[in-house]
PDB file of N, CA and C in Angstrom:
ATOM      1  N   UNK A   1       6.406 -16.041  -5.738  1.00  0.00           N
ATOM      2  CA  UNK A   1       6.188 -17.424  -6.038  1.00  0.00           C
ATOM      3  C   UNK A   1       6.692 -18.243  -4.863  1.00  0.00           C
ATOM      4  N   UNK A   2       6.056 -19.555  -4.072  1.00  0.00           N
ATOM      5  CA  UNK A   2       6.042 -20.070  -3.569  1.00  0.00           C
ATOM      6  C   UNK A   2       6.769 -21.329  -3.866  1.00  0.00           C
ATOM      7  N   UNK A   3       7.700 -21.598  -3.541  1.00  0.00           N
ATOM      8  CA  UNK A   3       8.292 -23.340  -3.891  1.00  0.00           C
ATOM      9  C   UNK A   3       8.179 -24.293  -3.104  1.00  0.00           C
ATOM     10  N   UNK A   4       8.216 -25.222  -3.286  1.00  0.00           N
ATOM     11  CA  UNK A   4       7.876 -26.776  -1.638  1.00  0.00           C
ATOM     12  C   UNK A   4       7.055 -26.383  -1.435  1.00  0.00           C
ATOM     13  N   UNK A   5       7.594 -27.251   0.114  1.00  0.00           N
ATOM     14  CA  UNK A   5       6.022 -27.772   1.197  1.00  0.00           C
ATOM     15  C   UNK A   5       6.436 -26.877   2.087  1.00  0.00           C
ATOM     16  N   UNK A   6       7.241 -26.371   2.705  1.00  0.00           N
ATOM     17  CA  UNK A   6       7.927 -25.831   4.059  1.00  0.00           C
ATOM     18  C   UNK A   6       8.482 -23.859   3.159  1.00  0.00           C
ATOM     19  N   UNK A   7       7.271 -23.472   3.434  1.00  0.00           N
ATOM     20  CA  UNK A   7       6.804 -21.906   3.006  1.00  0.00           C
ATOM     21  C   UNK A   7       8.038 -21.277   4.243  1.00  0.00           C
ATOM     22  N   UNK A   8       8.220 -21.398   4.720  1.00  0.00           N
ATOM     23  CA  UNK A   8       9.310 -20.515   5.839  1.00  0.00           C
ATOM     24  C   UNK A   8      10.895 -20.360   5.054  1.00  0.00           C
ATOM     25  N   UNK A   9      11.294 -21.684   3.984  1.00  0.00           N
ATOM     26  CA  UNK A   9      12.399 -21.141   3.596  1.00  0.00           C
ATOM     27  C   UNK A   9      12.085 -21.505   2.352  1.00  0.00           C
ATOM     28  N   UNK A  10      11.177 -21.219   1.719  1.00  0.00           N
ATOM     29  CA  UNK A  10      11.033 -21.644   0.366  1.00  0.00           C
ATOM     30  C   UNK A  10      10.518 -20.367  -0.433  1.00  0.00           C
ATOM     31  N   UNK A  11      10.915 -19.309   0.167  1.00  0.00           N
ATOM     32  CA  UNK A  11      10.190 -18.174  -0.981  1.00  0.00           C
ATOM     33  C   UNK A  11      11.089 -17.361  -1.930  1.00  0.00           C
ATOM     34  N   UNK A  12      10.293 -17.174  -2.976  1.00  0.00           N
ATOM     35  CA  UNK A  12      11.445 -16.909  -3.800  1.00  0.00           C
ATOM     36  C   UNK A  12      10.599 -16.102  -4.654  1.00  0.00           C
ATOM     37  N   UNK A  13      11.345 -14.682  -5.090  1.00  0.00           N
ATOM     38  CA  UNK A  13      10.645 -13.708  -5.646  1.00  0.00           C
ATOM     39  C   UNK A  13      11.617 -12.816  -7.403  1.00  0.00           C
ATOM     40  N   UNK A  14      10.756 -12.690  -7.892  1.00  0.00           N
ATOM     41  CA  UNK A  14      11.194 -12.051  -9.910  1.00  0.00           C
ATOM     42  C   UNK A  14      11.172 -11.173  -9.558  1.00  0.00           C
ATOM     43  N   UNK A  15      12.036 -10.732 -10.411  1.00  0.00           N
ATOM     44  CA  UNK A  15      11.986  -8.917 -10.694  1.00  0.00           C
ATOM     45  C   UNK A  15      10.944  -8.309 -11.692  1.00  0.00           C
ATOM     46  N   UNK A  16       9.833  -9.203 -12.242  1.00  0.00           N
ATOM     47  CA  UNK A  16       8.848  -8.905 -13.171  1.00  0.00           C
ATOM     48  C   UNK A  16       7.721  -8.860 -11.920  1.00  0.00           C
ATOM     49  N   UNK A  17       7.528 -10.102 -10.527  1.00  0.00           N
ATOM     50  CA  UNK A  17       6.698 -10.284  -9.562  1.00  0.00           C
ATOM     51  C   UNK A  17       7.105  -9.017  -8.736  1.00  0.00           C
ATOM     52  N   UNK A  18       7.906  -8.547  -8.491  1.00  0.00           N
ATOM     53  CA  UNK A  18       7.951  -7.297  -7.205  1.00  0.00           C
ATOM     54  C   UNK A  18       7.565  -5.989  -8.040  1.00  0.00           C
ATOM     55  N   UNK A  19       7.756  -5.781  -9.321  1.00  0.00           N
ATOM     56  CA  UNK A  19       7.440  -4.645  -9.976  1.00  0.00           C
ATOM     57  C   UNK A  19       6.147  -4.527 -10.370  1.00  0.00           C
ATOM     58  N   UNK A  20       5.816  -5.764 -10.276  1.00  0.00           N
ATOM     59  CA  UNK A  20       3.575  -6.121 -10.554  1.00  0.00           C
ATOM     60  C   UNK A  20       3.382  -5.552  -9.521  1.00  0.00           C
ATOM     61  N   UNK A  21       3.778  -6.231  -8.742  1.00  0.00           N
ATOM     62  CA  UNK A  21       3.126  -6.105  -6.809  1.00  0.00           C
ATOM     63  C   UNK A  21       3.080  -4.603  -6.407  1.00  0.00           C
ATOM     64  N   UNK A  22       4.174  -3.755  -6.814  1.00  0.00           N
ATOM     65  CA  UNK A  22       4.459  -2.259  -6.204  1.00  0.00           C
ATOM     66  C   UNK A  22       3.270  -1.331  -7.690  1.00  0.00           C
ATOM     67  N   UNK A  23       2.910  -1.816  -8.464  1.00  0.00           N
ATOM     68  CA  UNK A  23       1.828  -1.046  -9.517  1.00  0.00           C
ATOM     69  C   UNK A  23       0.806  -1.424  -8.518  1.00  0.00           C
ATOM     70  N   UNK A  24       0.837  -2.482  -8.533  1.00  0.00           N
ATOM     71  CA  UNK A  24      -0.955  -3.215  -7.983  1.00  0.00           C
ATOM     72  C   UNK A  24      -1.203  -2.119  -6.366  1.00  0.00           C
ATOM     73  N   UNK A  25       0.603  -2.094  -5.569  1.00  0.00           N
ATOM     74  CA  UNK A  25      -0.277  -1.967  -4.348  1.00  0.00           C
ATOM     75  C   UNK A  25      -0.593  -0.151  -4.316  1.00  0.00           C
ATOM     76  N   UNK A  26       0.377   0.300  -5.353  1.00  0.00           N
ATOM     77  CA  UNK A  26       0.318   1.599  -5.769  1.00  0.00           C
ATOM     78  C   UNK A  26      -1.105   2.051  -5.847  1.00  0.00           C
ATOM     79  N   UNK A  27      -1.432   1.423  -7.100  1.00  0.00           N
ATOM     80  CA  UNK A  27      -2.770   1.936  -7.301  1.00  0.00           C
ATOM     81  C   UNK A  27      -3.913   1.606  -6.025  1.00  0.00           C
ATOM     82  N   UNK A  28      -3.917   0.789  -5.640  1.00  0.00           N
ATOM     83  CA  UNK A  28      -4.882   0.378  -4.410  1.00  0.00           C
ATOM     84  C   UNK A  28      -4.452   1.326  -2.777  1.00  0.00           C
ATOM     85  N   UNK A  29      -2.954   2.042  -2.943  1.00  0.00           N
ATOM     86  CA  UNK A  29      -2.681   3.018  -2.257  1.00  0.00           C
ATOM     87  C   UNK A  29      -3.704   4.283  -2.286  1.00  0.00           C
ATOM     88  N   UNK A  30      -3.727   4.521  -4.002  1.00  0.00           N
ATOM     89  CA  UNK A  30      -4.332   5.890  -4.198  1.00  0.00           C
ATOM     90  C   UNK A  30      -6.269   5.875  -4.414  1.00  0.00           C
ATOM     91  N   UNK A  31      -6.771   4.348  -4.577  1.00  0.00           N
ATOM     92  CA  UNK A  31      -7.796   4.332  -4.247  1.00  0.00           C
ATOM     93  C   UNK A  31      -8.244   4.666  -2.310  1.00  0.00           C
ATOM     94  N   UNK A  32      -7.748   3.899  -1.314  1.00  0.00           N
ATOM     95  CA  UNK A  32      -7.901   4.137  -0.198  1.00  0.00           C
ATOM     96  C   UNK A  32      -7.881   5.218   0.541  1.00  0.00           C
ATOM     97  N   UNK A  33      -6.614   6.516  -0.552  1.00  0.00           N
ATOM     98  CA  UNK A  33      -6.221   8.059  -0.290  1.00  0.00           C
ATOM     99  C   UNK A  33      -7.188   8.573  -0.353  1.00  0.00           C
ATOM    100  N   UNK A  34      -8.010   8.193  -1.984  1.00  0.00           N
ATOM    101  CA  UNK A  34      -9.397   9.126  -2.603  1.00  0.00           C
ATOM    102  C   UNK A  34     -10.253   8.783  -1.688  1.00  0.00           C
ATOM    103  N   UNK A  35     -10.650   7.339  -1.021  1.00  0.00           N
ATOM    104  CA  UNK A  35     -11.865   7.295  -0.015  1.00  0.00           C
ATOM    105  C   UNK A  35     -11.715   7.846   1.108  1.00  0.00           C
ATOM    106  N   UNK A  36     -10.683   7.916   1.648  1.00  0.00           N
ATOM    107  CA  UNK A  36     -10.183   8.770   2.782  1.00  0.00           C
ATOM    108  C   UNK A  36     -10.778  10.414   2.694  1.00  0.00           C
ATOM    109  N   UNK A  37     -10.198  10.670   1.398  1.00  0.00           N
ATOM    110  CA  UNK A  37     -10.439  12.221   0.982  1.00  0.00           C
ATOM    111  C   UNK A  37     -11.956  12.361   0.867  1.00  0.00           C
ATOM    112  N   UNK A  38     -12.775  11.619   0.721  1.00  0.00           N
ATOM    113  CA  UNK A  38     -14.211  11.465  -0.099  1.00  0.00           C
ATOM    114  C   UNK A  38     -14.618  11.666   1.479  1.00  0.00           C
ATOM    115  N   UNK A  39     -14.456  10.751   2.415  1.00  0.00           N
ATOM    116  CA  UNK A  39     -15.113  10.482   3.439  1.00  0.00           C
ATOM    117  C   UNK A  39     -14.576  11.619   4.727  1.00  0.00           C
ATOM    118  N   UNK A  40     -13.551  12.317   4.319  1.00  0.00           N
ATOM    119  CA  UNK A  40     -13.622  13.514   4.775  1.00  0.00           C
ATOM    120  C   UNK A  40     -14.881  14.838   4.689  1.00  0.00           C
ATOM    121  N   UNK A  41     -14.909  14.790   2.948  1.00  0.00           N
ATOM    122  CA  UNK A  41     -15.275  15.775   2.570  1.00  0.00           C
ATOM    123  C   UNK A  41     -16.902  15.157   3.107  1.00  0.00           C
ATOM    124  N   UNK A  42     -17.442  14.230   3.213  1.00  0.00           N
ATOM    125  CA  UNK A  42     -18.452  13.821   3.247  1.00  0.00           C
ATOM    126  C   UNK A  42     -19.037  14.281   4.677  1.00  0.00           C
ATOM    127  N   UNK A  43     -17.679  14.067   5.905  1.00  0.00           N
ATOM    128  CA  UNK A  43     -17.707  14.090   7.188  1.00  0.00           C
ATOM    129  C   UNK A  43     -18.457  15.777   7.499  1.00  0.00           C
ATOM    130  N   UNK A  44     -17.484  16.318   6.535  1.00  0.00           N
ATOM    131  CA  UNK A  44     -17.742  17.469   7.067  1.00  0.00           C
ATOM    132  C   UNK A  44     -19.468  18.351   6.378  1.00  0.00           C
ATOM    133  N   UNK A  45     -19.873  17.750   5.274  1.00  0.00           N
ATOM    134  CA  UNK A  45     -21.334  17.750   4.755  1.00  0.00           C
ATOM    135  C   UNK A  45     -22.265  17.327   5.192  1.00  0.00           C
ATOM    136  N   UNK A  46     -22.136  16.925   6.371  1.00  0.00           N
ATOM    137  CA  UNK A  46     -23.198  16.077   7.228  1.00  0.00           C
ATOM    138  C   UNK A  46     -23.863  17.072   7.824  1.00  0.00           C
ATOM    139  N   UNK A  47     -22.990  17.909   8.550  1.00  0.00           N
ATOM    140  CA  UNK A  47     -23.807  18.969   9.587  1.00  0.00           C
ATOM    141  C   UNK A  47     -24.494  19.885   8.407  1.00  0.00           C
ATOM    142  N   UNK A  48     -24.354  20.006   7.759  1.00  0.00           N
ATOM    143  CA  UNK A  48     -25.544  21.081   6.536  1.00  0.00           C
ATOM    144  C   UNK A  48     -26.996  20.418   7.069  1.00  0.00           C
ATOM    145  N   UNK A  49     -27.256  18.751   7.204  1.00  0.00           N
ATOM    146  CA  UNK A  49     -28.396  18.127   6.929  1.00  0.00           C
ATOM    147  C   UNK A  49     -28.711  17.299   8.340  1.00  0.00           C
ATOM    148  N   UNK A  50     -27.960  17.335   9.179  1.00  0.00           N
ATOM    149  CA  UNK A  50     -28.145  16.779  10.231  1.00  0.00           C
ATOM    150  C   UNK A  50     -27.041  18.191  11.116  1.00  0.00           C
ATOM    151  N   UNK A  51     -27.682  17.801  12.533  1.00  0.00           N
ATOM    152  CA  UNK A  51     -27.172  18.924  13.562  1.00  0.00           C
ATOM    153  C   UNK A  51     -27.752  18.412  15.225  1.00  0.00           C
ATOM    154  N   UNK A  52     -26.636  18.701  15.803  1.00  0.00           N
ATOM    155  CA  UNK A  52     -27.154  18.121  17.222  1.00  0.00           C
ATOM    156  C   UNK A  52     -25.791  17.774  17.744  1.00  0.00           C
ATOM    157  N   UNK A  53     -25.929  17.090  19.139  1.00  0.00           N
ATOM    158  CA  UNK A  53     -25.130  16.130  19.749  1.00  0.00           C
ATOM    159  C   UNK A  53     -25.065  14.988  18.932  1.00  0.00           C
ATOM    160  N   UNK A  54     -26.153  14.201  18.900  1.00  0.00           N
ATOM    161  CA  UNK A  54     -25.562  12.722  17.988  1.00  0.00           C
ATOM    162  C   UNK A  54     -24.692  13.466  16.684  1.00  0.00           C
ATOM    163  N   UNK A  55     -25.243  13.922  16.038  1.00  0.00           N
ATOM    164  CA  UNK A  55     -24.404  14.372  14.371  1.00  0.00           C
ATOM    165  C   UNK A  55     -22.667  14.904  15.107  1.00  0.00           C
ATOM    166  N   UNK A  56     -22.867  15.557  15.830  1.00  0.00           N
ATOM    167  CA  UNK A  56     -21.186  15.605  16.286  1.00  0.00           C
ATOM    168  C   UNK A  56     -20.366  14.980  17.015  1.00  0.00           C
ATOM    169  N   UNK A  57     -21.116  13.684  17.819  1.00  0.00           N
ATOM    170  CA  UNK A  57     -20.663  12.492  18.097  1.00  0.00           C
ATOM    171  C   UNK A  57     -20.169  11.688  16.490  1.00  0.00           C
ATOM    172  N   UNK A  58     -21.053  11.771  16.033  1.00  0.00           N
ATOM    173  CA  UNK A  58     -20.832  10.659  14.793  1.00  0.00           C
ATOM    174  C   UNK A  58     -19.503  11.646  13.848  1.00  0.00           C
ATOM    175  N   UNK A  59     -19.526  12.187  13.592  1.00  0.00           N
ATOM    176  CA  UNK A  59     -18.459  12.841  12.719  1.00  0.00           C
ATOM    177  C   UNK A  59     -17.603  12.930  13.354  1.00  0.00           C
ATOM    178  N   UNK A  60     -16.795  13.210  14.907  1.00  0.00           N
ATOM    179  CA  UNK A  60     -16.190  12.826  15.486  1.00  0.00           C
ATOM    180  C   UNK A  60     -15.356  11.461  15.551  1.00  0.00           C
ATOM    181  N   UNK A  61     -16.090  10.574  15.758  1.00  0.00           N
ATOM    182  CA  UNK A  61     -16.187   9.327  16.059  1.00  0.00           C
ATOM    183  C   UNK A  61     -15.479   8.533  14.521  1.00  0.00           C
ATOM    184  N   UNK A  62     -16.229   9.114  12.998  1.00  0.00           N
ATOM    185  CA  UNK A  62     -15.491   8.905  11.947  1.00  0.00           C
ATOM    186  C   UNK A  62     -14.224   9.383  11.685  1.00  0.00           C
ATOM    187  N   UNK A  63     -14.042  10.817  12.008  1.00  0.00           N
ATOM    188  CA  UNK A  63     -12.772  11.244  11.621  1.00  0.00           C
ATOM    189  C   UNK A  63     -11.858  10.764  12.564  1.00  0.00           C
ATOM    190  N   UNK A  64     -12.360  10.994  14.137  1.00  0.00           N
ATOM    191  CA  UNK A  64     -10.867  10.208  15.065  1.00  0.00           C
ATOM    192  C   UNK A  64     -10.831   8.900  14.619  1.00  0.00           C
ATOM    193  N   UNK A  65     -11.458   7.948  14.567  1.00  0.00           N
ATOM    194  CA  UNK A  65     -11.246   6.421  14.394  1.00  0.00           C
ATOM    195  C   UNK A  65     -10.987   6.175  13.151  1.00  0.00           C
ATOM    196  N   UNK A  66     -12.530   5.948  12.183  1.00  0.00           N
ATOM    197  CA  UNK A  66     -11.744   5.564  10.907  1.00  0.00           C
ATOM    198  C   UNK A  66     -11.009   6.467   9.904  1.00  0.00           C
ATOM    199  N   UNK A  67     -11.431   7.445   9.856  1.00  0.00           N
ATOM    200  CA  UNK A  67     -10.521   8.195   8.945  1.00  0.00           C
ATOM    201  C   UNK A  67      -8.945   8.048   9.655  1.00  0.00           C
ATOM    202  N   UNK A  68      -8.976   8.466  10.296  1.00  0.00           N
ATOM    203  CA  UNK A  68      -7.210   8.135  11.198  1.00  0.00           C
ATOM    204  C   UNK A  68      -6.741   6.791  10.667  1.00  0.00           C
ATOM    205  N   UNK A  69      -7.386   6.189  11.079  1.00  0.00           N
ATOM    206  CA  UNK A  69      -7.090   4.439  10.558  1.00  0.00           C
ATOM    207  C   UNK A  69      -6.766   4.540   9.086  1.00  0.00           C
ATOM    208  N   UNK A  70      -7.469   4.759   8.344  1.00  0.00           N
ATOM    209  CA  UNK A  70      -7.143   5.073   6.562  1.00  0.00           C
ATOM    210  C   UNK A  70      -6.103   6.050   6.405  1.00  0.00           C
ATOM    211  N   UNK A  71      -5.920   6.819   7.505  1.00  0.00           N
ATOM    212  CA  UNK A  71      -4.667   7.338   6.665  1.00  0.00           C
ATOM    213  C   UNK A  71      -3.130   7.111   7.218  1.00  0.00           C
ATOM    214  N   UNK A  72      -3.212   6.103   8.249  1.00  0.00           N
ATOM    215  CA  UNK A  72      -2.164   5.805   9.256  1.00  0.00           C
ATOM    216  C   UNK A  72      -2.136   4.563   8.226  1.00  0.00           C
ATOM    217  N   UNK A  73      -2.927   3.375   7.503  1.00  0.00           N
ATOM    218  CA  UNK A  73      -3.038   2.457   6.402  1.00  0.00           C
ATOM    219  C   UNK A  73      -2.183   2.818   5.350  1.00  0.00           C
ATOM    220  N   UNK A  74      -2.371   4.187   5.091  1.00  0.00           N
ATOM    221  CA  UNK A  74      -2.160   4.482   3.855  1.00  0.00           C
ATOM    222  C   UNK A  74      -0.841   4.798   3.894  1.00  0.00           C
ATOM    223  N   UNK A  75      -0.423   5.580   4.906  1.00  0.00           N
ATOM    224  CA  UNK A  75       0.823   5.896   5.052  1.00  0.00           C
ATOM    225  C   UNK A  75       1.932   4.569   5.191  1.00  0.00           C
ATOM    226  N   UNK A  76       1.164   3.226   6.114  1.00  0.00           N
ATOM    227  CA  UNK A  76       1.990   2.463   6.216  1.00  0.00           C
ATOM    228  C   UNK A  76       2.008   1.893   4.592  1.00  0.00           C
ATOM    229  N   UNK A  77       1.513   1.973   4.314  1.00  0.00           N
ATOM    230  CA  UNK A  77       1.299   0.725   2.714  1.00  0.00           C
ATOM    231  C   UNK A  77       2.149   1.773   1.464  1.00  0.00           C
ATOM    232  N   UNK A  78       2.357   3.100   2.033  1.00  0.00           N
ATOM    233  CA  UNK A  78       3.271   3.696   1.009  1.00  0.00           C
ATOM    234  C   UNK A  78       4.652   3.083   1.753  1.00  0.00           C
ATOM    235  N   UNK A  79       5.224   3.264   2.836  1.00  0.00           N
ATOM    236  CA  UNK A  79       6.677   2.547   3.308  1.00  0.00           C
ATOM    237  C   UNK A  79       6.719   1.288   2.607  1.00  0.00           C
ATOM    238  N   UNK A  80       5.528   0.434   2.582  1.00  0.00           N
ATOM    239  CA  UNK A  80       5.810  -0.973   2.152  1.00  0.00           C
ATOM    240  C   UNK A  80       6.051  -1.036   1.099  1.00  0.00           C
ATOM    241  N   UNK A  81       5.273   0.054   0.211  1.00  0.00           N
ATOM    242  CA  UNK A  81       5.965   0.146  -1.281  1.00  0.00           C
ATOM    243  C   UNK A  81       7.113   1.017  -2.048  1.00  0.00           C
ATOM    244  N   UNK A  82       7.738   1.604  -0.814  1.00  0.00           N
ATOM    245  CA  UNK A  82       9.039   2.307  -0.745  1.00  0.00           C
ATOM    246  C   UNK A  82       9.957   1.403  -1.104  1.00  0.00           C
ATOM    247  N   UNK A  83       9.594   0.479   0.293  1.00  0.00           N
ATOM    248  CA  UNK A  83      10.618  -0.513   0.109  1.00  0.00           C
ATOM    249  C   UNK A  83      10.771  -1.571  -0.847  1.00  0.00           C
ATOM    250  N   UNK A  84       9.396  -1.943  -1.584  1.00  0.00           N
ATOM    251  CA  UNK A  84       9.474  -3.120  -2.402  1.00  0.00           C
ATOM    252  C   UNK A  84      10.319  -2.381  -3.767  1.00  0.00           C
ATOM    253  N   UNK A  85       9.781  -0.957  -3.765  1.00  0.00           N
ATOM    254  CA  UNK A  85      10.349  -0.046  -4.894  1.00  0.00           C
ATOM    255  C   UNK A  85      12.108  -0.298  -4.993  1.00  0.00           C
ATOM    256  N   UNK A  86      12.785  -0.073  -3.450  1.00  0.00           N
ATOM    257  CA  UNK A  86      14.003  -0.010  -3.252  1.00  0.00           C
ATOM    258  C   UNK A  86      14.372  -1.798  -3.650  1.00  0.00           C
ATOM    259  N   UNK A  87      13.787  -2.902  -3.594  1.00  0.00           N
ATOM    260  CA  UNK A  87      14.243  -4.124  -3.861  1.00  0.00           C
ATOM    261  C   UNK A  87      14.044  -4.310  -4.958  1.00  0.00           C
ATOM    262  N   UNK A  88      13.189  -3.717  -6.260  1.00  0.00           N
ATOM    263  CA  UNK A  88      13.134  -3.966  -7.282  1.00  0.00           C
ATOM    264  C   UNK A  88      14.362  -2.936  -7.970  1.00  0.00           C
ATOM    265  N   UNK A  89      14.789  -2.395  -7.532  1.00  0.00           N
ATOM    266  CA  UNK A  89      15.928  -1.601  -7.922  1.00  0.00           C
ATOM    267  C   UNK A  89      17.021  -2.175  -7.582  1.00  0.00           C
ATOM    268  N   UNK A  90      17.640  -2.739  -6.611  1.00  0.00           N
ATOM    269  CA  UNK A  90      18.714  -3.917  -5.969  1.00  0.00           C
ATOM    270  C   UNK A  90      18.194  -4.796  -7.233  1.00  0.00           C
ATOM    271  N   UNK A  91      17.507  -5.515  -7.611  1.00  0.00           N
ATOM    272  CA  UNK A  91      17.045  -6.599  -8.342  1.00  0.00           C
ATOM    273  C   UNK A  91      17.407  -6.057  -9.882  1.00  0.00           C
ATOM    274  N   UNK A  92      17.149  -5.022 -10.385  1.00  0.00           N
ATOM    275  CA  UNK A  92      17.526  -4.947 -11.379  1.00  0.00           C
ATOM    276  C   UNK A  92      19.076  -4.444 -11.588  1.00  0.00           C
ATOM    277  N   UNK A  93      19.642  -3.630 -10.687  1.00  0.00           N
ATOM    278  CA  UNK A  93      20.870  -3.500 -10.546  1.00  0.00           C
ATOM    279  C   UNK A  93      21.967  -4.936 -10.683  1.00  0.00           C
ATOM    280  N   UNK A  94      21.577  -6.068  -9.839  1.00  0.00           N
ATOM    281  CA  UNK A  94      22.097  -7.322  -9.799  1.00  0.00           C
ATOM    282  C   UNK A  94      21.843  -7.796 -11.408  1.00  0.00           C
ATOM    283  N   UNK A  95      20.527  -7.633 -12.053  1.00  0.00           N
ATOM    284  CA  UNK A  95      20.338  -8.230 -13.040  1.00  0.00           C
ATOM    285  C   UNK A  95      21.472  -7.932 -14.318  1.00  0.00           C
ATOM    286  N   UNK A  96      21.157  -6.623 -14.184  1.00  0.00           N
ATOM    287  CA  UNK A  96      22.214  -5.545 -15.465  1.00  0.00           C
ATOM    288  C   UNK A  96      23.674  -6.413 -14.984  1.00  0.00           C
ATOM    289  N   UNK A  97      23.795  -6.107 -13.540  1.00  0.00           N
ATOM    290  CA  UNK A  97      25.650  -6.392 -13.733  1.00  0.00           C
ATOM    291  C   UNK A  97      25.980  -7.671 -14.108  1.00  0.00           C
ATOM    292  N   UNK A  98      24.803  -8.809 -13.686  1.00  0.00           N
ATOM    293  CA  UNK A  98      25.469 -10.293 -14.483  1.00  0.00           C
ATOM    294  C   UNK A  98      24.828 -10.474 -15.516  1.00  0.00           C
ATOM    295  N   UNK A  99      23.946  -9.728 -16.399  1.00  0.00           N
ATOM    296  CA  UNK A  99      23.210 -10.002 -17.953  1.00  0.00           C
ATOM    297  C   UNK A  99      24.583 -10.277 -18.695  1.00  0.00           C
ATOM    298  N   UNK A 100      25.577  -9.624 -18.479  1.00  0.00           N
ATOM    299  CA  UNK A 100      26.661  -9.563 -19.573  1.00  0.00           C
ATOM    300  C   UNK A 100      27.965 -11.165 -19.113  1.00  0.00           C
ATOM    301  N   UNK A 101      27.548 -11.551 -17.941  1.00  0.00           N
ATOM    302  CA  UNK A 101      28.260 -12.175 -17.760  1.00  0.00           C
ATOM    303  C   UNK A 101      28.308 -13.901 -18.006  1.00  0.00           C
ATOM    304  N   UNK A 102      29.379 -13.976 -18.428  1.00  0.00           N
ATOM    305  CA  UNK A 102      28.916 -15.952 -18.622  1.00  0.00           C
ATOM    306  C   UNK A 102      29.337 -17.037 -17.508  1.00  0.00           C
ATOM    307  N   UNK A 103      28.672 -17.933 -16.966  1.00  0.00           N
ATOM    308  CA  UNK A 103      28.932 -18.967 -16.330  1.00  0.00           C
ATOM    309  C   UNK A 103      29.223 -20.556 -16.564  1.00  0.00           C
ATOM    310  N   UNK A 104      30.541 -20.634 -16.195  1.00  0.00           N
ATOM    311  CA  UNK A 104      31.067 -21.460 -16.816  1.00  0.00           C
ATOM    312  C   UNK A 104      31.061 -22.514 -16.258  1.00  0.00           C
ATOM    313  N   UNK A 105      30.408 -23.910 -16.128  1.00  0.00           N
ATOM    314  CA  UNK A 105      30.114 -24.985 -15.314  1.00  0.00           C
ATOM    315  C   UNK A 105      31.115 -26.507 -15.889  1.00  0.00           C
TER     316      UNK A 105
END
């Protein structure tokens, strides 16, 4: 969640919002894994129906570039949800130890 006008020191995040965010990016982790995996298996079904120089330029060309790219993605976007994992755990840890506590103003 976003507060004010001046987004540089105004952000401010729930422990219900970081535990959405790490399902959401979870699952959209393991969709990008399966297309990765799909477009492997696909890479390598090509030469059954096509054969030549171009066909092994092109399957080449998919697996070094984009497939690499999807899984160097994928790998980074699991760290990112390592870590959001590790702050929603700080977050609920903080929560538990002052739930019990009262503030006295």
């Amino acid at each position: 969640m976003i507060r004010g006008n001046n987004m540089a020191n105004k952000i401010a995040i729930s422990k219900s919002g970081v535990d959405k965010i790490v399902s959401e990016l979870q699952s959209e982790k393991e969709k990008i894994g399966s297309y990765s995996t799909k477009l492997g298996t696909e890479l390598g079904n090509i030469n059954t129906s096509w054969q030549g120089t171009d066909a092994t330029k092109y399957t080449e060309k998919m697996n070094d570039d984009y497939k690499v790219l999807l899984d160097e993605f994928n790998t980074s976007l699991q760290s990112y949800i390592d870590f959001l994992s590790e702050v929603y755990s700080e977050y609920k840890k903080v929560d538990e130890k002052f739930a019990a506590e009262s503030i006295e103003v």
